[in-house]
C-alpha atoms as a PDB file:
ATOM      1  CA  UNK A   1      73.490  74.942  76.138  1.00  0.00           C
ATOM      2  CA  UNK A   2      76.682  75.875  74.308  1.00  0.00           C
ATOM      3  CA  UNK A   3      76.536  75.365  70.298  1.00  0.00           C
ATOM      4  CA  UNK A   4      78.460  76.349  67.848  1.00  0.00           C
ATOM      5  CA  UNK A   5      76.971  78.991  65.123  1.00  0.00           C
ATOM      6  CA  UNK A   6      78.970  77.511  62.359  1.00  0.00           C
ATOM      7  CA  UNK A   7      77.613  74.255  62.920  1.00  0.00           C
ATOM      8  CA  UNK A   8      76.637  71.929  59.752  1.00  0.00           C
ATOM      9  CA  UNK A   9      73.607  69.766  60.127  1.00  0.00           C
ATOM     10  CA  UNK A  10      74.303  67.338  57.805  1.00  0.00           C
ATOM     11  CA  UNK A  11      77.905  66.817  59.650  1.00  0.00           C
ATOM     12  CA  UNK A  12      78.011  63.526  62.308  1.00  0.00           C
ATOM     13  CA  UNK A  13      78.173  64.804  65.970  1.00  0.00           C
ATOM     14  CA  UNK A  14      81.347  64.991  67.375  1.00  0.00           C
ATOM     15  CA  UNK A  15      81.778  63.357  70.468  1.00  0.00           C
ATOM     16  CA  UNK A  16      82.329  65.832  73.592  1.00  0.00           C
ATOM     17  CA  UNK A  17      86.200  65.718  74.022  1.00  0.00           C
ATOM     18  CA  UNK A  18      86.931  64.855  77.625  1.00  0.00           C
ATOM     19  CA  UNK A  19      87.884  66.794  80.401  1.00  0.00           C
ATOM     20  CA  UNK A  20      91.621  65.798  80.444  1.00  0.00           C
ATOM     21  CA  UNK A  21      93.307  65.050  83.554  1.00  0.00           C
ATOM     22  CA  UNK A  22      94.067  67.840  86.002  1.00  0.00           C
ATOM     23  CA  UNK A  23      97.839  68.145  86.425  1.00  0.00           C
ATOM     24  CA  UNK A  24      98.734  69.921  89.346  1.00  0.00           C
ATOM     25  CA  UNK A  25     100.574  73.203  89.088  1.00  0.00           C
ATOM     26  CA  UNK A  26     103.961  72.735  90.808  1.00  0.00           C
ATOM     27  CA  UNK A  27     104.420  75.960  92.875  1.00  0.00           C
ATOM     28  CA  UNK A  28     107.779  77.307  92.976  1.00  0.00           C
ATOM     29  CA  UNK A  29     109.117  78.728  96.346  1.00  0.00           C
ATOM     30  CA  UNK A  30     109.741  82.104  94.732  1.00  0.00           C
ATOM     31  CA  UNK A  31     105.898  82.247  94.155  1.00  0.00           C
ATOM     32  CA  UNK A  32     104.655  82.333  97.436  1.00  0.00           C
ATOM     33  CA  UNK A  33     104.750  85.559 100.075  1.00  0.00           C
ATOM     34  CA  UNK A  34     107.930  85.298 102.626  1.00  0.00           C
ATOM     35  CA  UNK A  35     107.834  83.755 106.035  1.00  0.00           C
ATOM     36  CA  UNK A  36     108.025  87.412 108.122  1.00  0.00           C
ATOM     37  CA  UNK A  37     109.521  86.913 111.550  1.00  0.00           C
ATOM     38  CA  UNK A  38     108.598  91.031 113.129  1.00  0.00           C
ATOM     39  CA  UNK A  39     110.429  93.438 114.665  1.00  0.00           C
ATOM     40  CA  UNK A  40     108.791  92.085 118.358  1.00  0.00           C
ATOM     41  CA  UNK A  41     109.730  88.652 117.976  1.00  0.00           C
ATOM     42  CA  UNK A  42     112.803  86.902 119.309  1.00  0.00           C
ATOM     43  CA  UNK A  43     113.637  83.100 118.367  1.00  0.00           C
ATOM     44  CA  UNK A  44     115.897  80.794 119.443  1.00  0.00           C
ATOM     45  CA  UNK A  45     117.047  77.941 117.301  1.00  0.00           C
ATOM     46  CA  UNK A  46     117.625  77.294 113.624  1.00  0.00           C
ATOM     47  CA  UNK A  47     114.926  78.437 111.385  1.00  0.00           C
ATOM     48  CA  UNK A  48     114.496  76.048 107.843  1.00  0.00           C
ATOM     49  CA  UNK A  49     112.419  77.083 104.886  1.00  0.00           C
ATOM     50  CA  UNK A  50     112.281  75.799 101.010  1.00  0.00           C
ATOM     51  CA  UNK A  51     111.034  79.920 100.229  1.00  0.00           C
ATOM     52  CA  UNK A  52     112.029  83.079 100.973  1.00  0.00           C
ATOM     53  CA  UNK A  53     111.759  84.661 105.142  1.00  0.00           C
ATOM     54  CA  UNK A  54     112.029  88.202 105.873  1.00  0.00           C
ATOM     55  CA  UNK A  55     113.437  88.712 109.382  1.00  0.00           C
ATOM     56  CA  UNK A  56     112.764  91.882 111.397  1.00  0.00           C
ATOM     57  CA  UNK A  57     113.413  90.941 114.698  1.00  0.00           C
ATOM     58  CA  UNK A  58     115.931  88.791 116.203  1.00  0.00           C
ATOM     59  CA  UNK A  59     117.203  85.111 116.051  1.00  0.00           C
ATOM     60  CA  UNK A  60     119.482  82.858 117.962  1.00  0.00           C
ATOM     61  CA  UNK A  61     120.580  80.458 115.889  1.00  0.00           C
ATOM     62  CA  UNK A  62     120.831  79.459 112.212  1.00  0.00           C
ATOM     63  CA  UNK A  63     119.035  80.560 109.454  1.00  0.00           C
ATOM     64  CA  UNK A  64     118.544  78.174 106.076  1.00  0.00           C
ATOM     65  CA  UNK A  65     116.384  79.562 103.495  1.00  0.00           C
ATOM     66  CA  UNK A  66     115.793  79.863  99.258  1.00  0.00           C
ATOM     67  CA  UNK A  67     115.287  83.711  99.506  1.00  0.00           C
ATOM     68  CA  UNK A  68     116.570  86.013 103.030  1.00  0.00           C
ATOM     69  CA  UNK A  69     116.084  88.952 103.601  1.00  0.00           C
ATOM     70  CA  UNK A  70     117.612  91.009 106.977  1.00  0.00           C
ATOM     71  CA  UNK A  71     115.883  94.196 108.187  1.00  0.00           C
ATOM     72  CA  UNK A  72     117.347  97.376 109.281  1.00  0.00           C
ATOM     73  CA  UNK A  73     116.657  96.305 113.068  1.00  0.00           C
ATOM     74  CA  UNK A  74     117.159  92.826 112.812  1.00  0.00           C
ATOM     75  CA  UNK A  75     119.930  90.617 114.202  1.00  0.00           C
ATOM     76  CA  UNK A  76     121.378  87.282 113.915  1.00  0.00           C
ATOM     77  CA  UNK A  77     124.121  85.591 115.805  1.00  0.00           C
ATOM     78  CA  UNK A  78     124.625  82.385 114.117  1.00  0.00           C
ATOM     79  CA  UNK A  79     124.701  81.079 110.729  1.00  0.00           C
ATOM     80  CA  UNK A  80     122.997  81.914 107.501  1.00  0.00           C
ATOM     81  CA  UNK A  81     122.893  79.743 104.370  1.00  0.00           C
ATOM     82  CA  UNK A  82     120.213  80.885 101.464  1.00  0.00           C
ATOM     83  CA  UNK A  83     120.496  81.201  97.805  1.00  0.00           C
ATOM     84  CA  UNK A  84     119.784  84.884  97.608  1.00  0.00           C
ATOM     85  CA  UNK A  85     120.391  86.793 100.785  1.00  0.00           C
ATOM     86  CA  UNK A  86     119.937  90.692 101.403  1.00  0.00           C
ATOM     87  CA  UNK A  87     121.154  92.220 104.632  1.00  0.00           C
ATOM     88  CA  UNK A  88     120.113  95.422 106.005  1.00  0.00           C
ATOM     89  CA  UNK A  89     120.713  94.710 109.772  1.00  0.00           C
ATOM     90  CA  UNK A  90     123.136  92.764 111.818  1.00  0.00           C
ATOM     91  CA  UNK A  91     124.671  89.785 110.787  1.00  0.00           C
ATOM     92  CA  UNK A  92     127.167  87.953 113.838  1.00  0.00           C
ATOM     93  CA  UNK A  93     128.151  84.367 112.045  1.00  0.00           C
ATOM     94  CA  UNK A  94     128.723  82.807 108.666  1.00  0.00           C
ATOM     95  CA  UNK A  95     127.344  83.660 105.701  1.00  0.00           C
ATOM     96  CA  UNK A  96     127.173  80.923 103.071  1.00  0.00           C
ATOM     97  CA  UNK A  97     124.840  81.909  99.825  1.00  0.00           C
ATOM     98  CA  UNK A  98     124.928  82.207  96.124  1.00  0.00           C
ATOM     99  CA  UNK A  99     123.902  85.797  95.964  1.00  0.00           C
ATOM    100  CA  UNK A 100     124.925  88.168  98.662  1.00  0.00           C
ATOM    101  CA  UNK A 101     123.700  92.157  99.145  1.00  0.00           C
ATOM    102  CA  UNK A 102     124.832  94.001 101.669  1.00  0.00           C
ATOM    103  CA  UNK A 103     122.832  97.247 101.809  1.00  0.00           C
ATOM    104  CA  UNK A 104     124.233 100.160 103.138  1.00  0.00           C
ATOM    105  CA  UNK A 105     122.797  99.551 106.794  1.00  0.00           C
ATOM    106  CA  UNK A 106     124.111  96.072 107.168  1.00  0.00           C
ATOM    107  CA  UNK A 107     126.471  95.340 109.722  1.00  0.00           C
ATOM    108  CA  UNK A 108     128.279  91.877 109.175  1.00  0.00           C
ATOM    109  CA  UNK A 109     131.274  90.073 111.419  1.00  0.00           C
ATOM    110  CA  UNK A 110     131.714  87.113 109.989  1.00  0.00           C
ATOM    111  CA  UNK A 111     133.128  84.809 106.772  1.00  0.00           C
ATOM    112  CA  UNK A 112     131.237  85.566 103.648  1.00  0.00           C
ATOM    113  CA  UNK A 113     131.494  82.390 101.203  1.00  0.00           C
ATOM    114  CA  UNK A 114     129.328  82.946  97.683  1.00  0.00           C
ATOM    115  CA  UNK A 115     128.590  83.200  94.517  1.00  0.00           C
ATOM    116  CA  UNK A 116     128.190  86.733  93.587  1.00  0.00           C
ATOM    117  CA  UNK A 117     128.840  89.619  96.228  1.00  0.00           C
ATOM    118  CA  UNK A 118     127.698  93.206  96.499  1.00  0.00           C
ATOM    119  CA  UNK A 119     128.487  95.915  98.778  1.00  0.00           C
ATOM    120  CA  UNK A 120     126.732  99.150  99.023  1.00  0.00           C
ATOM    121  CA  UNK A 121     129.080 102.026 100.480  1.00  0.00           C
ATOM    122  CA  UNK A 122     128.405 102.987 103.905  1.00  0.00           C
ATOM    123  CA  UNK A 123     128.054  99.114 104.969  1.00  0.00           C
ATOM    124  CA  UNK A 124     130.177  97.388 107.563  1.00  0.00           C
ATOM    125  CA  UNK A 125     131.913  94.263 107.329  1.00  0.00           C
ATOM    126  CA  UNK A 126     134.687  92.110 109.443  1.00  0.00           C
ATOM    127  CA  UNK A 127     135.561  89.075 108.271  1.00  0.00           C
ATOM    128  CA  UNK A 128     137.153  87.510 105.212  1.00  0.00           C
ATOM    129  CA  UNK A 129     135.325  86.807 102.166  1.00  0.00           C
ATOM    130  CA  UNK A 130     135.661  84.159  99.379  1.00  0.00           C
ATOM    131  CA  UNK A 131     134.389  82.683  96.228  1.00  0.00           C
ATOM    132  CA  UNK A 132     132.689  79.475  95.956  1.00  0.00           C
ATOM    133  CA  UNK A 133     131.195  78.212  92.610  1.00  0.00           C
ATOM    134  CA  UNK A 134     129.107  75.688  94.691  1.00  0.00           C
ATOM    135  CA  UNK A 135     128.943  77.822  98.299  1.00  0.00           C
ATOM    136  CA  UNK A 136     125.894  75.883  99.469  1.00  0.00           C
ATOM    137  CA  UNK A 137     127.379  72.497  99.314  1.00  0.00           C
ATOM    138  CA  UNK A 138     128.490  71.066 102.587  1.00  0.00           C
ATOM    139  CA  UNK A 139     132.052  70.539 101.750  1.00  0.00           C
ATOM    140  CA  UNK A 140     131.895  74.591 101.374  1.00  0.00           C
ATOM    141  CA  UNK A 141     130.632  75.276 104.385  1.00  0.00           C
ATOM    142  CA  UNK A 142     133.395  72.267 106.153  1.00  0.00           C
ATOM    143  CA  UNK A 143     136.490  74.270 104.132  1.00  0.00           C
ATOM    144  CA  UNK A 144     135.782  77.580 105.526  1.00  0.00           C
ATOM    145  CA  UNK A 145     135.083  76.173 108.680  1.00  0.00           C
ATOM    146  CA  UNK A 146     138.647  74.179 108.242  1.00  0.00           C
ATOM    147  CA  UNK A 147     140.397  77.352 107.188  1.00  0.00           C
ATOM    148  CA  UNK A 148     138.914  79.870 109.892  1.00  0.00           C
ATOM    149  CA  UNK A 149     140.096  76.787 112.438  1.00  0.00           C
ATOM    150  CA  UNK A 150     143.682  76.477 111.481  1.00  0.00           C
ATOM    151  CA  UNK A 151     145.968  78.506 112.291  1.00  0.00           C
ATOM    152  CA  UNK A 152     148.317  79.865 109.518  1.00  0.00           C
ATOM    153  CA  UNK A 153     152.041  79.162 110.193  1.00  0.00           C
ATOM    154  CA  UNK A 154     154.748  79.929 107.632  1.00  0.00           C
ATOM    155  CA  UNK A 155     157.656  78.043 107.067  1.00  0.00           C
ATOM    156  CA  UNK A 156     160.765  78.258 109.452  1.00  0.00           C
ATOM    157  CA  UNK A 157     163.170  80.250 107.062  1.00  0.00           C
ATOM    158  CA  UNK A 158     166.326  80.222 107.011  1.00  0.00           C
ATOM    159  CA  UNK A 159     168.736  82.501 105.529  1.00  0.00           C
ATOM    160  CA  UNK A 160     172.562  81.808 104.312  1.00  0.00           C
ATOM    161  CA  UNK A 161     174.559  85.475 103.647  1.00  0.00           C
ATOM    162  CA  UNK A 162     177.503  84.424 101.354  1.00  0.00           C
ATOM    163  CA  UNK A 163     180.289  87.345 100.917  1.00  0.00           C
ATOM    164  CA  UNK A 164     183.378  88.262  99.184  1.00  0.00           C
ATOM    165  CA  UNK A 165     184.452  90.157 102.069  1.00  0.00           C
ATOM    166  CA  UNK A 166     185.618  87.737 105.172  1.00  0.00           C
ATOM    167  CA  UNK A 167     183.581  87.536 107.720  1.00  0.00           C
ATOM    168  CA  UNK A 168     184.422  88.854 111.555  1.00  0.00           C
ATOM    169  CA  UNK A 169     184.364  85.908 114.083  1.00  0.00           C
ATOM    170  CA  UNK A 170     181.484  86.075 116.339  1.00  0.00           C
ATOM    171  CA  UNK A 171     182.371  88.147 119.612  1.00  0.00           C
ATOM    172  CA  UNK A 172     181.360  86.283 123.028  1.00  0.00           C
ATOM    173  CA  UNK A 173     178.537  88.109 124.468  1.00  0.00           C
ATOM    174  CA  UNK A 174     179.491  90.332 126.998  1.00  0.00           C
ATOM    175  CA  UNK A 175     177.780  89.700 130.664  1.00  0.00           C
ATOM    176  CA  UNK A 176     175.406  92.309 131.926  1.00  0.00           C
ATOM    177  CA  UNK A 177     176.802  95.069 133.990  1.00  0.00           C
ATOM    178  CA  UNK A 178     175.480  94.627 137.854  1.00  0.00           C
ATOM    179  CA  UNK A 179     173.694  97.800 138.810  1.00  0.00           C
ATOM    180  CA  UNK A 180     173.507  98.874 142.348  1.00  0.00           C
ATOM    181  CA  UNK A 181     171.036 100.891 143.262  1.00  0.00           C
ATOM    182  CA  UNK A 182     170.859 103.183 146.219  1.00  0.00           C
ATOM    183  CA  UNK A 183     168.290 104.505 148.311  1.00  0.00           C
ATOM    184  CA  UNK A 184     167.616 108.735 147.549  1.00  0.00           C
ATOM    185  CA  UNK A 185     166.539 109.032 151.402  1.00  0.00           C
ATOM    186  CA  UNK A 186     169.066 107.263 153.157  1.00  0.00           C
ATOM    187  CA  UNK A 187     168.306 109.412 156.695  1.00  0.00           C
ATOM    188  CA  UNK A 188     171.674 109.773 157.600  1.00  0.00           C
END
């Protein structure tokens, strides 16, 4: 059925090479369409995913995912861990994530540990922000837990005021005067 034109007749037939093994295509996450969670739809409990999620609506609860991305009506209150993360909503938790946007509609109140960070102007955020090289680890996420835990306290200080010029004894404190008070209508 197929031949080949340039074909020599006195030439030895070549065997048919094989069909060689399949191998089969490893599919990165990036590859495939997002995980969409709409505008209508409210979950509770932590949502897990190897690729990317788009979330419109609203979730209770964690979010771990490769690629996030956080409509302009969408909320979460709890935490979000991804690689790359975009936010154009509402953001209550902790942010852990390589690559963080936040668009000029986001709305964040919470820690922001990553990688690389980006702010548009006009977005909101309250919280304190820091630089990991590795912010997806779990002893990231267990340091900024430690440090939002702990309180700070400084050092008692203390203070010694050395002087040419002698010093006054201390004076005894005085007592406090008594103060009488009388009534203004005393109806006699």
């Amino acid at each position: 059925m197929f031949s080949s034109k340039s074909r020599d007749k006195d030439s030895a037939p070549s065997a048919v090479p094989s069909a060689a093994p399949s191998i089969p295509v490893k599919r990165t996450a990036r590859s495939s369409a997002p995980s969409i969670i709409s505008a209508d739809l409210v979950v509770s409990g932590t949502l897990t995913s190897s690729g990317d999620i788009q979330i419109d609506g609203r979730v209770e609860g964690d979010v771990h995912s490769s690629g996030l991305v956080i409509g302009d009506k969408a909320f979460i209150n709890g935490e979000v861990i991804a690689d790359d993360l975009t936010v154009r909503g509402k953001i209550q938790g902790s942010i852990r994530a390589r690559k963080v946007l936040l668009c000029a509609t986001s709305h964040v109140e919470g820690n922001i540990l990553h990688e690389a960070f980006s702010v548009e102007a006009g977005a909101f955020f309250e919280g304190n922000c820091r630089h990991s090289d590795n912010p997806l680890s779990d002893d990231a996420g267990r340091k900024t837990v430690d440090i939002a835990a702990k309180p700070i306290s400084a050092p008692a200080m203390t203070s010694t005021i050395s002087s040419p010029v002698a010093a006054k004894p201390a004076e005894a404190p005085r007592p406090a005067a008594a103060a009488t008070f009388a009534p203004l209508n005393s109806g006699a």
